[in-house]
Protein backbone atom coordinates (compact mmCIF):
# COMPACT_ATOMS: atom_id res chain seq x y z
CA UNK A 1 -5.68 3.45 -14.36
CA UNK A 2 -6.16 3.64 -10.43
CA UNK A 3 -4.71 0.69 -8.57
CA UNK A 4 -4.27 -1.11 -4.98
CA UNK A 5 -2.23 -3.10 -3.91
CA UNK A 6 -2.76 -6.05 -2.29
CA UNK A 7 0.14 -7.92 -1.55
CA UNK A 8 4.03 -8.09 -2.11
CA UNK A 9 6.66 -10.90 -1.96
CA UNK A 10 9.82 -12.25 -3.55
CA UNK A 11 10.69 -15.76 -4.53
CA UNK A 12 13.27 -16.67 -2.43
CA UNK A 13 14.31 -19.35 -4.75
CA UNK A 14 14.02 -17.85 -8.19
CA UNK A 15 14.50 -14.11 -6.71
CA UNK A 16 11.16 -12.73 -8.53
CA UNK A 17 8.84 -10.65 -7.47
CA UNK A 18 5.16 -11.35 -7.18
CA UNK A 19 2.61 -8.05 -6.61
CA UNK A 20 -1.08 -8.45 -6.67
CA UNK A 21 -2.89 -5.98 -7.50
CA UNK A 22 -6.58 -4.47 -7.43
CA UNK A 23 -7.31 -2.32 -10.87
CA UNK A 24 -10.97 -1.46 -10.70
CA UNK A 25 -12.80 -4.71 -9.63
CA UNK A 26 -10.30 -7.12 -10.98
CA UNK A 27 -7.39 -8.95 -9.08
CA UNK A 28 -4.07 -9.11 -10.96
CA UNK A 29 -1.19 -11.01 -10.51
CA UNK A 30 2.18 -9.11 -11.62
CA UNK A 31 5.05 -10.97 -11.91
CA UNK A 32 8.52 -8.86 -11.85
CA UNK A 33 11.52 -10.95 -13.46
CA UNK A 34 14.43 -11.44 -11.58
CA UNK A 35 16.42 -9.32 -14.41
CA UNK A 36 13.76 -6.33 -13.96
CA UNK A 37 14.40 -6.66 -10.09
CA UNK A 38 18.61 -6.14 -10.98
CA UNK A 39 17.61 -3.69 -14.04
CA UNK A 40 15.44 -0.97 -12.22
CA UNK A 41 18.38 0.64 -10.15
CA UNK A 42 21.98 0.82 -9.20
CA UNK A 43 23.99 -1.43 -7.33
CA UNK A 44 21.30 -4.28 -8.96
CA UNK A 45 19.51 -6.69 -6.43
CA UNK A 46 16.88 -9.04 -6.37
CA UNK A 47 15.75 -8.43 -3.44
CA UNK A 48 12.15 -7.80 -1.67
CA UNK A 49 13.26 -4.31 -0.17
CA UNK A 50 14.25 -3.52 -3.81
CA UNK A 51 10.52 -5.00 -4.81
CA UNK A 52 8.46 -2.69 -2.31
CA UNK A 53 10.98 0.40 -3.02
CA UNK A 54 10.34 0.31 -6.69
CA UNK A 55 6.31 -1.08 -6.92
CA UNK A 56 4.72 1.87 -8.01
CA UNK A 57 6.72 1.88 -10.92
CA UNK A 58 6.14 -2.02 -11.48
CA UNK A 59 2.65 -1.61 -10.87
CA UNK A 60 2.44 1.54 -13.45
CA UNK A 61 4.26 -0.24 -16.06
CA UNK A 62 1.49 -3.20 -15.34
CA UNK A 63 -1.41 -0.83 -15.93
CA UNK A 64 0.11 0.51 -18.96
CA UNK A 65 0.14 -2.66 -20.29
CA UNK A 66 -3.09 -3.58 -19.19
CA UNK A 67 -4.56 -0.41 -20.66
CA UNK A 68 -3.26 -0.47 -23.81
CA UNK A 69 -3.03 -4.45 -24.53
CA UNK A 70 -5.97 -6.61 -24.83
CA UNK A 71 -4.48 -9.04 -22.10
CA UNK A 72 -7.52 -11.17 -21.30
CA UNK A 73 -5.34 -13.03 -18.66
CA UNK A 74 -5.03 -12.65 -15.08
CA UNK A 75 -1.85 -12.03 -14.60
CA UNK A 76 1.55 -10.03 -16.28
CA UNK A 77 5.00 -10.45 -16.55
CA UNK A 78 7.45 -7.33 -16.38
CA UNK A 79 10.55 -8.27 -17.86
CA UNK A 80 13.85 -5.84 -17.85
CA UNK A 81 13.13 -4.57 -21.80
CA UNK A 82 9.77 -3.44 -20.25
CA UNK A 83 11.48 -1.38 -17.02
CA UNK A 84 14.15 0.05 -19.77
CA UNK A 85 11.53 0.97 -22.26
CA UNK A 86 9.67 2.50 -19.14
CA UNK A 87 12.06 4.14 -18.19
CA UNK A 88 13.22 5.73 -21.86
CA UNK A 89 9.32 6.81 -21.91
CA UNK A 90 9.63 8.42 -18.86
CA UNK A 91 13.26 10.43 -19.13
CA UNK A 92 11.99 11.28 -22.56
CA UNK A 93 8.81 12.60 -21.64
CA UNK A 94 10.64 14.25 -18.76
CA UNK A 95 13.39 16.20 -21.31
CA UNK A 96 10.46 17.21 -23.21
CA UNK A 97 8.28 18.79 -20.06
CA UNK A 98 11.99 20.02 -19.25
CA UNK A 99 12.98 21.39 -22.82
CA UNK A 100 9.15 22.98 -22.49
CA UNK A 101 9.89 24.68 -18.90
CA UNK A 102 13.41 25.78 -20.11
CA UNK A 103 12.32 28.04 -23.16
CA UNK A 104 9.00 29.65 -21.98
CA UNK A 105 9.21 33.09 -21.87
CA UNK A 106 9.32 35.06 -18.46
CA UNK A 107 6.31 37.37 -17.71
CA UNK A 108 7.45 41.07 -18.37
């Protein structure tokens, strides 16, 4: 699902992240967890230059969920289980696309 972004900030005070986002004609609000903030990457920190590096993944986890949910809400809530079972999805598809590449036989 195509998106734009609109806007990005952290909460100073509760160090989460706030994105809204455009997907088609509706306005979203996507809330990242302080604890998805610390669990997307290595040293963890909540911290907005962590936010903006990482927001296309945040905001691909958000249309996932939005695509295959029936959230009828405005707004989401990306927890760390949902970066960690993004991020299984994704090294898992990636070993497979890998495991693919690796035993494909060369043109003679």
């Amino acid at each position: 699902m195509p998106y734009e972004v609109v806007a990005a900030s952290l909460n100073a005070k509760d160090k989460s992240g706030r994105i809204d986002v455009r997907f088609g004609a509706e306005m979203k609000i996507v809330v990242v967890s302080r604890r998805a903030l610390l669990s997307v990457a290595s040293p963890p920190r909540a911290t907005e230059v962590r936010l903006l590096e990482y927001i296309d993944m945040f905001c691909d986890i958000a249309a996932s969920c939005f695509c295959s949910k029936a959230t009828g809400g405005d707004s989401l809530l990306i927890t760390a289980n949902d970066v960690r079972r993004w991020r299984h999805a994704w090294q898992s598809s990636e070993v497979s696309a890998g495991a693919e590449v690796a035993y494909r036989p060369l043109p003679v």
